[in-house]
N, C-alpha and C. Protein backbone atom coordinates (compact mmCIF):
# COMPACT_ATOMS: atom_id res chain seq x y z
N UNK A 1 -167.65 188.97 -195.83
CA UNK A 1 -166.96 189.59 -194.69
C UNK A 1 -166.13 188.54 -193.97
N UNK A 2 -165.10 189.06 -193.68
CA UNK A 2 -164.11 187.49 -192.52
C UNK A 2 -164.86 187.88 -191.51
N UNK A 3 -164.46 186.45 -191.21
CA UNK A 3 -164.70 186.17 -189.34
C UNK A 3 -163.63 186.08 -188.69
N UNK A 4 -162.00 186.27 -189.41
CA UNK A 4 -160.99 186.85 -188.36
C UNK A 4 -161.58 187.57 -187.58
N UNK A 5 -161.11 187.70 -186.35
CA UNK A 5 -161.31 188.38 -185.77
C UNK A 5 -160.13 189.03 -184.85
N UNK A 6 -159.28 190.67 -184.65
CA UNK A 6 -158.42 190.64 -184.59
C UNK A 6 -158.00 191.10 -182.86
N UNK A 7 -157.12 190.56 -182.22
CA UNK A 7 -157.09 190.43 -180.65
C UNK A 7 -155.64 191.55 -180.28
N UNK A 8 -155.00 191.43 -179.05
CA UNK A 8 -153.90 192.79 -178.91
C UNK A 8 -152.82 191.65 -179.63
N UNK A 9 -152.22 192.64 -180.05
CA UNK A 9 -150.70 192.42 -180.83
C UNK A 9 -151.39 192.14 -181.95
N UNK A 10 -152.18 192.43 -182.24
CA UNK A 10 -152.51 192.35 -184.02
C UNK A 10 -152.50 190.73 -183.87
N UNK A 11 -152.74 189.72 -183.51
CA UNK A 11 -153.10 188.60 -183.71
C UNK A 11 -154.77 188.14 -183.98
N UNK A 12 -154.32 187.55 -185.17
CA UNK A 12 -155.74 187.06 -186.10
C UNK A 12 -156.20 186.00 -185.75
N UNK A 13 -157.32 185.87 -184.44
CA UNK A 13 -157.81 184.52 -184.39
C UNK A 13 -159.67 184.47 -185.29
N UNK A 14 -159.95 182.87 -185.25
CA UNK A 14 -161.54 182.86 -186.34
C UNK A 14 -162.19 182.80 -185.34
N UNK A 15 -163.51 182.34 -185.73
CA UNK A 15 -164.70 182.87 -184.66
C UNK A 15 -164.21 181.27 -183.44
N UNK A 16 -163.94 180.06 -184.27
CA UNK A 16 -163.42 178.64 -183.36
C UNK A 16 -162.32 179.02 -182.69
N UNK A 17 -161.36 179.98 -183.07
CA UNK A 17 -160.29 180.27 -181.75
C UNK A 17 -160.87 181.27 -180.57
N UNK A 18 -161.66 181.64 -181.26
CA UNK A 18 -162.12 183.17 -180.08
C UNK A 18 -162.82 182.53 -179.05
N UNK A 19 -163.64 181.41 -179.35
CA UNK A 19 -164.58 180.81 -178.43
C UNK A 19 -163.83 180.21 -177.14
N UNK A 20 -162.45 179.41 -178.11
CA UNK A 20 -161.52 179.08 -177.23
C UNK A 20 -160.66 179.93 -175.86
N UNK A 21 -160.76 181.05 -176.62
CA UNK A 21 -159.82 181.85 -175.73
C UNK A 21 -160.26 182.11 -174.30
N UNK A 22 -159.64 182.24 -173.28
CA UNK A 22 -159.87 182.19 -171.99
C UNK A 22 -160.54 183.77 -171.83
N UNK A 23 -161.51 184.01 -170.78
CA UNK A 23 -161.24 185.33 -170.76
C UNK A 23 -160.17 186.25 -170.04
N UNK A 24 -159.35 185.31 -168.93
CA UNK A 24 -158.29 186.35 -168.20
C UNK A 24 -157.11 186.53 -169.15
N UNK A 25 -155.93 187.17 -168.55
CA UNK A 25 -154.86 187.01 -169.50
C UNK A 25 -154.02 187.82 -168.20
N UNK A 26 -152.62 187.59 -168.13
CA UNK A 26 -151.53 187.69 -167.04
C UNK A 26 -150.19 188.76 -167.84
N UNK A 27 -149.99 189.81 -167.78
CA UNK A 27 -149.12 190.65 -168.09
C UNK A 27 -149.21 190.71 -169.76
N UNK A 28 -150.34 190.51 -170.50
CA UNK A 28 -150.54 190.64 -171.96
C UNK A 28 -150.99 188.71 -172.54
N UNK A 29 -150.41 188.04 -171.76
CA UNK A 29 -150.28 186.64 -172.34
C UNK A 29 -151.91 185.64 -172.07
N UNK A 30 -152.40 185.54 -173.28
CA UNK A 30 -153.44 185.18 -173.22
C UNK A 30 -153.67 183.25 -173.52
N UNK A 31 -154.42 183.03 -172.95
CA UNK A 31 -154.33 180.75 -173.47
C UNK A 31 -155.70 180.49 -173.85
N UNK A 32 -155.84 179.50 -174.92
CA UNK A 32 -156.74 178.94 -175.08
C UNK A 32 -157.01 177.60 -174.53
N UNK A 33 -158.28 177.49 -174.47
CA UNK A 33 -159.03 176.31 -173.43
C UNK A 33 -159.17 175.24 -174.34
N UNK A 34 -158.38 174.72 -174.90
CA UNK A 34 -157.87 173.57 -175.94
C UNK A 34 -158.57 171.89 -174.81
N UNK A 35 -158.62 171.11 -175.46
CA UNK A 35 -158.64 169.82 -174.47
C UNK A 35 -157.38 169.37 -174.51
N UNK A 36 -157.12 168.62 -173.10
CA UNK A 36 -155.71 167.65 -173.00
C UNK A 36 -156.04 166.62 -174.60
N UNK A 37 -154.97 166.20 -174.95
CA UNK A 37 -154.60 165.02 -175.93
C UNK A 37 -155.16 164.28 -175.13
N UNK A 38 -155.83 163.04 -175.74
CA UNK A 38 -156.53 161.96 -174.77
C UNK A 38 -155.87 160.67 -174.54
N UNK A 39 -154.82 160.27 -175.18
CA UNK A 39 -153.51 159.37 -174.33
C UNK A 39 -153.17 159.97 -172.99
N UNK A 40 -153.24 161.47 -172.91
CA UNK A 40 -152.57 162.07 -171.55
C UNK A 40 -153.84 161.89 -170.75
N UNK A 41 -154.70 162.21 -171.01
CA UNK A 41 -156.06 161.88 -169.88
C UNK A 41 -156.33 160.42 -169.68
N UNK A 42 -155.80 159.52 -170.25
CA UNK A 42 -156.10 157.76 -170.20
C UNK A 42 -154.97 157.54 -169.05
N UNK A 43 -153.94 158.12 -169.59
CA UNK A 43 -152.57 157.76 -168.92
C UNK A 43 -153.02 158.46 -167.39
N UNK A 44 -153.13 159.59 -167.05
CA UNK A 44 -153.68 159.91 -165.56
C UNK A 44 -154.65 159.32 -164.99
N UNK A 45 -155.68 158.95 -165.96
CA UNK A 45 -156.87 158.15 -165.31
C UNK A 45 -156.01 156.40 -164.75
N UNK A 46 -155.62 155.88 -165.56
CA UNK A 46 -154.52 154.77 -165.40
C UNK A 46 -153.84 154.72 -164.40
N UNK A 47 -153.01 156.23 -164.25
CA UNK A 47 -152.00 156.14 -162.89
C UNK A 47 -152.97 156.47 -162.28
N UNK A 48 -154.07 156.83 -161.81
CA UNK A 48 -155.10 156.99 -160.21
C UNK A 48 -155.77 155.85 -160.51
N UNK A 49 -156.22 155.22 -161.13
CA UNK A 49 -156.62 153.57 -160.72
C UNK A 49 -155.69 153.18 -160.26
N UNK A 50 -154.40 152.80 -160.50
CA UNK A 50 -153.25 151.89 -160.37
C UNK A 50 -152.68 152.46 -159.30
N UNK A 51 -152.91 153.28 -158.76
CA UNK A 51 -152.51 154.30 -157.79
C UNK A 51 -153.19 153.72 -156.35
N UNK A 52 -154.50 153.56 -156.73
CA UNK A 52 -155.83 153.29 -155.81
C UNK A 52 -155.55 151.58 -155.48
N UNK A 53 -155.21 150.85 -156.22
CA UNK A 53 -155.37 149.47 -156.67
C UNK A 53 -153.96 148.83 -155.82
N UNK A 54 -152.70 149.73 -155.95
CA UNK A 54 -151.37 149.67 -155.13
C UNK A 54 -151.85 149.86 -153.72
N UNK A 55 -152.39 151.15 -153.09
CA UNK A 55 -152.41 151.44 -152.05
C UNK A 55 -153.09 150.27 -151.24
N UNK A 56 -154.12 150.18 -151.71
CA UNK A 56 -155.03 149.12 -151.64
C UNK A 56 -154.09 147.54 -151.21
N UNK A 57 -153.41 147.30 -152.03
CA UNK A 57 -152.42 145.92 -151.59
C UNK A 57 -151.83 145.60 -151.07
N UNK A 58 -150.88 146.93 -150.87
CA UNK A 58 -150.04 147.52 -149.67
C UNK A 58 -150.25 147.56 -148.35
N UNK A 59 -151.57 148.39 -148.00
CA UNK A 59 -151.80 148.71 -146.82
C UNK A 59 -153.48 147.71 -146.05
N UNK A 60 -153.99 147.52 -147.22
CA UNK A 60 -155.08 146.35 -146.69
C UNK A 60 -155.34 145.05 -147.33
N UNK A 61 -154.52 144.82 -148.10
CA UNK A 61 -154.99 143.30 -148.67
C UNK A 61 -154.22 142.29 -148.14
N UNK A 62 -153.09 142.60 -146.85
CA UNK A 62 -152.00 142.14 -146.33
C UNK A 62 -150.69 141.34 -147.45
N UNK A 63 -150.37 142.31 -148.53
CA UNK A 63 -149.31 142.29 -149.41
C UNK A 63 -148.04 142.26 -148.05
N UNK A 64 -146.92 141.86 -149.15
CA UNK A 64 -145.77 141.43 -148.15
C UNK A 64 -145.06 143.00 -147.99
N UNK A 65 -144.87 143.25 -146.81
CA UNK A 65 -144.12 144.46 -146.67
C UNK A 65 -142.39 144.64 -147.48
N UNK A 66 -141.63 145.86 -147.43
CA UNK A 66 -140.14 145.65 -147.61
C UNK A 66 -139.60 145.12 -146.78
N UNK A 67 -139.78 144.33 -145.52
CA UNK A 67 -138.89 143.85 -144.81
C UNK A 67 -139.35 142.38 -145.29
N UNK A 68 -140.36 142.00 -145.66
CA UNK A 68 -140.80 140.77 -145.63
C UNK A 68 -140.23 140.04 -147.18
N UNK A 69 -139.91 141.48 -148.17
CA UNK A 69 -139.62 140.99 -149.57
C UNK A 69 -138.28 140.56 -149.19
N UNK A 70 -137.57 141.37 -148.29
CA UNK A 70 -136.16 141.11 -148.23
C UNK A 70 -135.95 140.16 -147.35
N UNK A 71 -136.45 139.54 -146.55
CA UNK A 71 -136.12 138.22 -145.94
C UNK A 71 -136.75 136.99 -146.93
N UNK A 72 -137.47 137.13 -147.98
CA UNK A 72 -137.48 136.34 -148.84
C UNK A 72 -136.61 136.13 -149.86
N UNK A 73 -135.93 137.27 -150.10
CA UNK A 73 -134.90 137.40 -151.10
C UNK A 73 -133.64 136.50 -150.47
N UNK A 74 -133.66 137.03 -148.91
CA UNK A 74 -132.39 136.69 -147.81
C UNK A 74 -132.31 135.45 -147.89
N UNK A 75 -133.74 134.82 -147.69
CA UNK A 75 -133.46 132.99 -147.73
C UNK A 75 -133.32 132.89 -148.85
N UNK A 76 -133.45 132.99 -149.78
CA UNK A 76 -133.36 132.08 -151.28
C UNK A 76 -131.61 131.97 -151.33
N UNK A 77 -130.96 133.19 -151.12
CA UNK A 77 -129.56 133.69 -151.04
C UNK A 77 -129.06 132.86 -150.11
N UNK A 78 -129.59 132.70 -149.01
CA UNK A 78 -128.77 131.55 -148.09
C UNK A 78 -129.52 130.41 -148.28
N UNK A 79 -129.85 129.84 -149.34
CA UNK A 79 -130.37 128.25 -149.60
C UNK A 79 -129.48 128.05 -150.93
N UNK A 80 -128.95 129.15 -151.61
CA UNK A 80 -127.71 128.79 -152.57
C UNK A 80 -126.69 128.63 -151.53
N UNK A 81 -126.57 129.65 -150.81
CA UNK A 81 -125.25 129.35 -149.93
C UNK A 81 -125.23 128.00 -149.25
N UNK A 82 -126.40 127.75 -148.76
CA UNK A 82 -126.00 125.88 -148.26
C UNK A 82 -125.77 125.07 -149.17
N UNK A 83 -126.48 125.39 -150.19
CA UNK A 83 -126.28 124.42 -151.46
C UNK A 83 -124.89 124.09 -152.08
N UNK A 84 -124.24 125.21 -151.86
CA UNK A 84 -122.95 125.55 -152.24
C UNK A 84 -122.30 124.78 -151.17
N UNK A 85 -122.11 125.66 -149.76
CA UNK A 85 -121.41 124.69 -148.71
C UNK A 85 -121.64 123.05 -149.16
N UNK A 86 -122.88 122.29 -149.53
CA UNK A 86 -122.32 120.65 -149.24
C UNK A 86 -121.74 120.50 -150.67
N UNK A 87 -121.67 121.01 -151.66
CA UNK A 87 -121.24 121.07 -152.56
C UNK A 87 -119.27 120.97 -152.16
N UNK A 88 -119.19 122.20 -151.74
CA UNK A 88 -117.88 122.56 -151.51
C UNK A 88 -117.72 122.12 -149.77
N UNK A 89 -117.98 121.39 -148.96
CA UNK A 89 -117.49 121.51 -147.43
C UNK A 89 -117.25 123.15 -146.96
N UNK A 90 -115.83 122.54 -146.54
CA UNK A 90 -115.37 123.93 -145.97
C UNK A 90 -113.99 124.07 -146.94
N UNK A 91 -114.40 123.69 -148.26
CA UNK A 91 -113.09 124.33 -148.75
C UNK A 91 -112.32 125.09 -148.97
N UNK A 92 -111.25 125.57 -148.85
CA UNK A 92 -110.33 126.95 -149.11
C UNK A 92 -109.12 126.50 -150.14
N UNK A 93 -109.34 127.36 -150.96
CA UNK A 93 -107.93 127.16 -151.61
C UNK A 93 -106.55 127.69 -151.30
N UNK A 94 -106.73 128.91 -150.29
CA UNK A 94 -105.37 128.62 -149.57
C UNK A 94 -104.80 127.76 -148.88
N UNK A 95 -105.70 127.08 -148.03
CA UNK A 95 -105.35 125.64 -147.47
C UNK A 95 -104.76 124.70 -148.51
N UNK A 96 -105.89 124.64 -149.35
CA UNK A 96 -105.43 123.65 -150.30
C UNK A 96 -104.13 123.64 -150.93
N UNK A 97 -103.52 125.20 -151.32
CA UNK A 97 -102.19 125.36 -151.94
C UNK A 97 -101.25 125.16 -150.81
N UNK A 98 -101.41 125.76 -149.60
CA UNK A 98 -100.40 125.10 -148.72
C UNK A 98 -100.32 123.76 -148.34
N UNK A 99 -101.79 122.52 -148.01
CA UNK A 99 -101.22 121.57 -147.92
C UNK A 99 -100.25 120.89 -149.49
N UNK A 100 -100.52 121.35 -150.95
CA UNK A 100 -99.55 121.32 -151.79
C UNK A 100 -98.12 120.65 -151.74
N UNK A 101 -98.10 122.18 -150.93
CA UNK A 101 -96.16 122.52 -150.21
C UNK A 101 -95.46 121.85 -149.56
N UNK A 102 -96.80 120.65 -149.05
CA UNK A 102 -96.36 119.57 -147.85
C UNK A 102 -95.15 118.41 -148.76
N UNK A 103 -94.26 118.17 -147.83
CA UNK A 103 -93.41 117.25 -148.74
C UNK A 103 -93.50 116.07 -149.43
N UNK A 104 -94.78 115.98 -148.27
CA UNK A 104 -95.93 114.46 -148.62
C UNK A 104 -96.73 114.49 -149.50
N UNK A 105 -97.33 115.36 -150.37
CA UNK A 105 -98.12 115.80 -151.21
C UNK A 105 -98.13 114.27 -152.34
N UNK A 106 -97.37 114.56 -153.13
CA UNK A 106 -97.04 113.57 -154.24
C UNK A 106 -97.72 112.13 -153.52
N UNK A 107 -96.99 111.96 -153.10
CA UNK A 107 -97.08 110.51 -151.92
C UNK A 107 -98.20 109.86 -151.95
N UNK A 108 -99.09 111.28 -150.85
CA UNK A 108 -100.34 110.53 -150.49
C UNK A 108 -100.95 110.58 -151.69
N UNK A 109 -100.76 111.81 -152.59
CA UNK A 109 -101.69 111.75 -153.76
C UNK A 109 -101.87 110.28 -154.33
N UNK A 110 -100.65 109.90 -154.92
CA UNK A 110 -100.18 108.92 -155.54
C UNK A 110 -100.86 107.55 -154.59
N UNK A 111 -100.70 107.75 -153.14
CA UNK A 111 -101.51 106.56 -152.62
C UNK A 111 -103.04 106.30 -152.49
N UNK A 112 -103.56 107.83 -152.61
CA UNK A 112 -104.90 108.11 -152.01
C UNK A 112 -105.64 107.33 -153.72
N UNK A 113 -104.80 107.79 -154.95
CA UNK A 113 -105.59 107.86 -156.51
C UNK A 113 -105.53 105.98 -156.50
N UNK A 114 -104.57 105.01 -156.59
CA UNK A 114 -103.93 104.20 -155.71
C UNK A 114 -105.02 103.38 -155.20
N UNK A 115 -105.61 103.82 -154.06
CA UNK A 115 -106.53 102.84 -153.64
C UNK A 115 -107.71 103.16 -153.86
N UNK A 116 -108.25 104.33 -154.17
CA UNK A 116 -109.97 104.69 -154.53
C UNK A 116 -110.03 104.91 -155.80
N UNK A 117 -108.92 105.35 -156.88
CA UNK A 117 -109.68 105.80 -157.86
C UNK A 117 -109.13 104.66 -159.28
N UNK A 118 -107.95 104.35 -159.16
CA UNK A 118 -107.38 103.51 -159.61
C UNK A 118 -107.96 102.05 -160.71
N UNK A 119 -109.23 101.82 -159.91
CA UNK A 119 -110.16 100.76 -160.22
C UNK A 119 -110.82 101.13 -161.63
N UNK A 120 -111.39 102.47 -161.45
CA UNK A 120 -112.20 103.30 -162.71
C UNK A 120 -111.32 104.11 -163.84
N UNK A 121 -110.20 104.64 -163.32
CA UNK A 121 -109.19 105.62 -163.91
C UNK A 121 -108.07 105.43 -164.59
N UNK A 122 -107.91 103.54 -164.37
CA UNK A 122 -106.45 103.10 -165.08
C UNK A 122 -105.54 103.58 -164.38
N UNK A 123 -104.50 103.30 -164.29
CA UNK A 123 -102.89 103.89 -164.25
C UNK A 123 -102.55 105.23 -164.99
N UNK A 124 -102.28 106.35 -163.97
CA UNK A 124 -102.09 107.63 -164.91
C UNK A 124 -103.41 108.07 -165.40
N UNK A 125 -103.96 107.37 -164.76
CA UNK A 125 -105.50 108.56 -165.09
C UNK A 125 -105.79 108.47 -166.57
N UNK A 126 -105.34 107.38 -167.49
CA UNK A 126 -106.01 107.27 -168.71
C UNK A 126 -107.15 106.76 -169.12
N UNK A 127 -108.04 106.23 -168.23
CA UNK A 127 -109.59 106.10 -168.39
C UNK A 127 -109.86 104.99 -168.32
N UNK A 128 -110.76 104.12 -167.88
CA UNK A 128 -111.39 102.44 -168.34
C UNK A 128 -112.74 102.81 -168.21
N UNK A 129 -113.06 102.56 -166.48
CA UNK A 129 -114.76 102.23 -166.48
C UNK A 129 -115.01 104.29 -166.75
N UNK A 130 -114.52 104.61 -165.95
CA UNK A 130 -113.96 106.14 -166.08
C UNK A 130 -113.63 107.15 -166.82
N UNK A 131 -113.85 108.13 -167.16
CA UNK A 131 -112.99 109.07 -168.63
C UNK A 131 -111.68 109.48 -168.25
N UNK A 132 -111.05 109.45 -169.00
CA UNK A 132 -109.40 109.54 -169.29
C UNK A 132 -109.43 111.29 -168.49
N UNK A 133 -108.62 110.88 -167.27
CA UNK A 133 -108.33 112.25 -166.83
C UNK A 133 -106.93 112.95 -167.33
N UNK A 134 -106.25 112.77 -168.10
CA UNK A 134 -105.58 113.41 -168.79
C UNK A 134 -105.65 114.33 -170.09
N UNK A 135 -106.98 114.07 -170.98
CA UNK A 135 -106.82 114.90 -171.75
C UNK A 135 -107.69 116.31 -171.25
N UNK A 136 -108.15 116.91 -172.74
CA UNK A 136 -108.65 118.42 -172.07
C UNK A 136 -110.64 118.32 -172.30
N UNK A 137 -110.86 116.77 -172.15
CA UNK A 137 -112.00 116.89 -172.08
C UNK A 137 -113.06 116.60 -170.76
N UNK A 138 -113.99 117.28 -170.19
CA UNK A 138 -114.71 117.16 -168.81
C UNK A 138 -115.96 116.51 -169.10
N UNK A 139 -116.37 115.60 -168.26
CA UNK A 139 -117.74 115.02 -168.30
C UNK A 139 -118.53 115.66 -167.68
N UNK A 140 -118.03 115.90 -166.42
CA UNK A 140 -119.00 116.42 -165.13
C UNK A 140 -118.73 117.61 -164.80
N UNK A 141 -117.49 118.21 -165.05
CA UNK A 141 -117.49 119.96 -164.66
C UNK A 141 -117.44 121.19 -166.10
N UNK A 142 -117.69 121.62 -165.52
CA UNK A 142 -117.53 122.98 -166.79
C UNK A 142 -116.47 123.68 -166.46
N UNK A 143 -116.09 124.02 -165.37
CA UNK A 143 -114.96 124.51 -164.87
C UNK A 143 -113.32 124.57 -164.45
N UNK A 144 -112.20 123.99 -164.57
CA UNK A 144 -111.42 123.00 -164.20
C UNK A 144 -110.69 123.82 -163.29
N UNK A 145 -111.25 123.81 -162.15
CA UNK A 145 -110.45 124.35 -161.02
C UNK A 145 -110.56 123.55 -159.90
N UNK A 146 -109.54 124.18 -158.71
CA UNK A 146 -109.73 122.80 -157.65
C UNK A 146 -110.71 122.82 -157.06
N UNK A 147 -111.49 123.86 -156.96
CA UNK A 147 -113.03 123.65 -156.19
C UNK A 147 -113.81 123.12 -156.72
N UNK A 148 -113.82 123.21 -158.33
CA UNK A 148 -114.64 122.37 -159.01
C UNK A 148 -114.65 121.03 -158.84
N UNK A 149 -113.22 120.38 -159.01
CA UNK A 149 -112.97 119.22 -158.99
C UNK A 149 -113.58 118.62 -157.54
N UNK A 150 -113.12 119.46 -156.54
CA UNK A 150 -112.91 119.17 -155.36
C UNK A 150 -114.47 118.91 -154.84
N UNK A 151 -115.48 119.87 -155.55
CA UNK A 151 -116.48 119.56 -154.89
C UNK A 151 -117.63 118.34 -155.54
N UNK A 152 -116.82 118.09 -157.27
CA UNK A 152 -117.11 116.62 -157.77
C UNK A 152 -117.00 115.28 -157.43
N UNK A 153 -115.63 115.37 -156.56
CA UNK A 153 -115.02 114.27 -156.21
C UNK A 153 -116.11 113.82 -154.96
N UNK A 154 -116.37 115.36 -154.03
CA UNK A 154 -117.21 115.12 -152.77
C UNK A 154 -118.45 114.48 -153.33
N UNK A 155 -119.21 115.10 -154.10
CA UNK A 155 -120.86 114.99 -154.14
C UNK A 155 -120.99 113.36 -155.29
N UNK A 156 -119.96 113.52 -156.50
CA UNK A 156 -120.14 112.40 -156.94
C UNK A 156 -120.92 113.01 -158.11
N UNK A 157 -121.06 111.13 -158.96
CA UNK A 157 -122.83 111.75 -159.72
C UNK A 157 -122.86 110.17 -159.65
N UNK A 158 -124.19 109.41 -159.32
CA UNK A 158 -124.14 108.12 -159.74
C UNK A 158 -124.56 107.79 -160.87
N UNK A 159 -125.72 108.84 -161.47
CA UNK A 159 -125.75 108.49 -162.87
C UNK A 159 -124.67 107.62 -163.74
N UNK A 160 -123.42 108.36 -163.91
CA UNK A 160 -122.40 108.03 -164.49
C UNK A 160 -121.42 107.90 -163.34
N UNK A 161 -121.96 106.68 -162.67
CA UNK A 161 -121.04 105.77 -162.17
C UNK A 161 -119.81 106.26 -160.85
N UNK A 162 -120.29 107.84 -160.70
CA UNK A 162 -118.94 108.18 -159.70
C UNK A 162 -119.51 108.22 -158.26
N UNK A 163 -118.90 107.39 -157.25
CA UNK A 163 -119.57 107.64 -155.94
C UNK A 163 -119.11 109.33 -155.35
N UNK A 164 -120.25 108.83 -154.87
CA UNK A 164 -119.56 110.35 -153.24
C UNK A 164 -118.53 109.82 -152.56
N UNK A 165 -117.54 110.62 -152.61
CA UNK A 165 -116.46 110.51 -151.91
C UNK A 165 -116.47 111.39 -150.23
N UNK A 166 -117.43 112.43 -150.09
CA UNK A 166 -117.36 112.88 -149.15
C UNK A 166 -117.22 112.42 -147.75
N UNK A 167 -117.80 111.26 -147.43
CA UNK A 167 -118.15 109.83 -146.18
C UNK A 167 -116.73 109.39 -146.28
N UNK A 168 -116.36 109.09 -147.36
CA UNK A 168 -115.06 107.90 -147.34
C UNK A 168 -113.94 108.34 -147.38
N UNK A 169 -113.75 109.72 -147.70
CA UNK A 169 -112.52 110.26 -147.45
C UNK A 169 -112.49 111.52 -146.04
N UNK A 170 -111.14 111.04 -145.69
CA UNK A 170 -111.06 113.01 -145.02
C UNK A 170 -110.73 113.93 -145.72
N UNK A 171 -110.58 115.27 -145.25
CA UNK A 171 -110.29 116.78 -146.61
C UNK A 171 -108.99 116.44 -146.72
N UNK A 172 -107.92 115.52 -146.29
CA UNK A 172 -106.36 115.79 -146.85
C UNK A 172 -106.78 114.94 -147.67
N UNK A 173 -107.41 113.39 -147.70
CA UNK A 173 -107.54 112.84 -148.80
C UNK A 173 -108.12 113.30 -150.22
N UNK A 174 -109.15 113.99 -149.83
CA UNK A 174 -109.39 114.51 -151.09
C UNK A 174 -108.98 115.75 -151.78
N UNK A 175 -107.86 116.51 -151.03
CA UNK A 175 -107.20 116.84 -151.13
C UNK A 175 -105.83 116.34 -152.24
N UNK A 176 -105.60 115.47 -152.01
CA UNK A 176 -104.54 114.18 -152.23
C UNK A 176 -105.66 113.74 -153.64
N UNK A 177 -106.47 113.71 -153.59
CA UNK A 177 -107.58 113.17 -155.13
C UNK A 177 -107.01 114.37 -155.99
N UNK A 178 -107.58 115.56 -155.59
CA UNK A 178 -107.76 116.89 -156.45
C UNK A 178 -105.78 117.48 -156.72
N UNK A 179 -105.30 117.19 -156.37
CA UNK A 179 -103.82 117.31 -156.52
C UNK A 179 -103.04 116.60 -157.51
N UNK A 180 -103.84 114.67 -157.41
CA UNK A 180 -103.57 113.95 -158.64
C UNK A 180 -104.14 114.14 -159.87
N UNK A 181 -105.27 114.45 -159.77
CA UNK A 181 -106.40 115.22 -161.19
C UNK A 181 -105.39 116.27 -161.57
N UNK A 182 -105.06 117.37 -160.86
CA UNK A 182 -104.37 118.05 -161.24
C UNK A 182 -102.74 117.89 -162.19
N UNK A 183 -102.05 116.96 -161.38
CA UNK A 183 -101.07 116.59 -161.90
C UNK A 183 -100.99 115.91 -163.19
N UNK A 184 -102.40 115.16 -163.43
CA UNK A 184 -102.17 114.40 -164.80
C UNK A 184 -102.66 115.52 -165.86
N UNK A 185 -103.63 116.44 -165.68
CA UNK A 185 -104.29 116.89 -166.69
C UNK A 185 -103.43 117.77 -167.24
N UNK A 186 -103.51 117.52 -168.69
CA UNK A 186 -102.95 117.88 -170.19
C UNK A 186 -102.24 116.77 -170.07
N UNK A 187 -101.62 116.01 -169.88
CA UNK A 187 -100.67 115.11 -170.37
C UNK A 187 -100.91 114.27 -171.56
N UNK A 188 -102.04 113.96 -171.97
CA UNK A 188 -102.84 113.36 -172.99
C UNK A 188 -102.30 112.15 -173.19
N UNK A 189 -102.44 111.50 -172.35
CA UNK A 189 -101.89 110.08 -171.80
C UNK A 189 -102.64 108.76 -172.97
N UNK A 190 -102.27 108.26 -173.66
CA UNK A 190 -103.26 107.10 -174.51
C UNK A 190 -104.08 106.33 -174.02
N UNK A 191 -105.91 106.29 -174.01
CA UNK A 191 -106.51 105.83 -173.41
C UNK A 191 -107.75 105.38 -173.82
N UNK A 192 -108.69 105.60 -172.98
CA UNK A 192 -110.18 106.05 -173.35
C UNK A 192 -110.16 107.32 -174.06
N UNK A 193 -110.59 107.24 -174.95
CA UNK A 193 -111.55 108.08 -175.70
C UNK A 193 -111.93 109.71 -175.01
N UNK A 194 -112.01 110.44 -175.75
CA UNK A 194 -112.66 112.04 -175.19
C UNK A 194 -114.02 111.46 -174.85
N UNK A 195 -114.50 111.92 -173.73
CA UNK A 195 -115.82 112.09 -172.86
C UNK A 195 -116.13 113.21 -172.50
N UNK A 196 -117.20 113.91 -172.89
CA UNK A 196 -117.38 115.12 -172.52
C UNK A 196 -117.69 116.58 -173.23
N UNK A 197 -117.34 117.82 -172.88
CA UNK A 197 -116.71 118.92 -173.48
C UNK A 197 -115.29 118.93 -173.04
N UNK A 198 -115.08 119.79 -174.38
CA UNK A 198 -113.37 120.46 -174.25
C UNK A 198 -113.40 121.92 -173.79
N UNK A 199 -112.47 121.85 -172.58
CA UNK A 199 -112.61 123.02 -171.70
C UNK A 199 -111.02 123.42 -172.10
N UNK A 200 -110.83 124.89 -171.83
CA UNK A 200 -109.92 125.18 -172.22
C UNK A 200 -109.11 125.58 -170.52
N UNK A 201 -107.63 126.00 -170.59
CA UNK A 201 -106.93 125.90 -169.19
C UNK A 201 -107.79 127.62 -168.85
């Protein structure tokens, strides 16, 4: 004899589905009392521990609030920004392109490279104690722009021999530095040797 056993709409459940079956049913539609998959019952048990374990850190273990994450975030953000300022002063490169324009530009450049840099850089910036600032290779920047330069010339590196210029010059002078760097580079003047990476314009 089967143990189908047959339910409304002619549906054939065995004696293991029948046991299952709920006894209510809602406009004909009947469910069986199946168990959840047990990843889905780990995973809920998981989120109400972790649930319990958050609240818990949040509100009594004295965890840092959102105002407290974001004034930590705030200083780190303004400890690059100072870092940056002595790096860079108060540089602007609009300043910088207008003092350029000045008629004196060349001049002081030419006097400022002249008496400070002259010693390390050769004539024309082709290199001795110094790397040849004319070709397209950088020791100390990755970047070749005037802030870059500008804020190398300030901070220096003594490792390799370059002072801080920040103390010993004023901003037109180094101004007048970063204008002559400028003027020689690409010229590929005969000198010292490539030092560095090759950065492209």
């Amino acid at each position: 004899m089967s143990n189908n056993k047959r339910t409304a709409d002619n549906v054939i459940l065995n004696e293991e589905e029948r046991n299952l079956l709920l006894d209510h049913d809602y406009d004909g539609i009947e469910e069986f009392d199946y168990p959840l998959p047990s990843w889905w019952v780990w995973t809920f048990i998981g989120g109400v521990v972790f649930a319990i374990g958050y609240i818990y850190f949040y509100n009594f273990a004295g965890a840092p609030t959102l105002r407290d994450e974001f004034d930590q975030k705030l200083a780190k953000v303004e400890a690059i920004r100072e870092e940056q300022r002595k790096l860079t002063g108060d540089f602007q490169l609009a300043e910088f392109q207008a003092w350029q324009k000045g008629e004196n530009a060349d001049q002081m450049a030419a006097e400022v490279y002249e008496e400070n840099c002259l010693s390390c850089h050769e004539v024309g910036g082709k290199g001795d104690i110094g790397p040849n600032l004319t070709d397209a290779y950088w020791l100390n920047i990755k970047e070749v722009t005037p802030v870059k330069i500008f804020s190398f010339i300030r901070v220096g590196n003594e490792d390799n021999g370059m002072p801080a210029w920040a103390d010993m010059l004023s901003k037109e002078e180094l101004f007048a530095a970063v204008h002559y760097v400028l003027s020689v580079k690409g010229k590929n003047t005969p000198g010292k040797e490539p030092q560095g990476e090759k950065l492209e314009d």
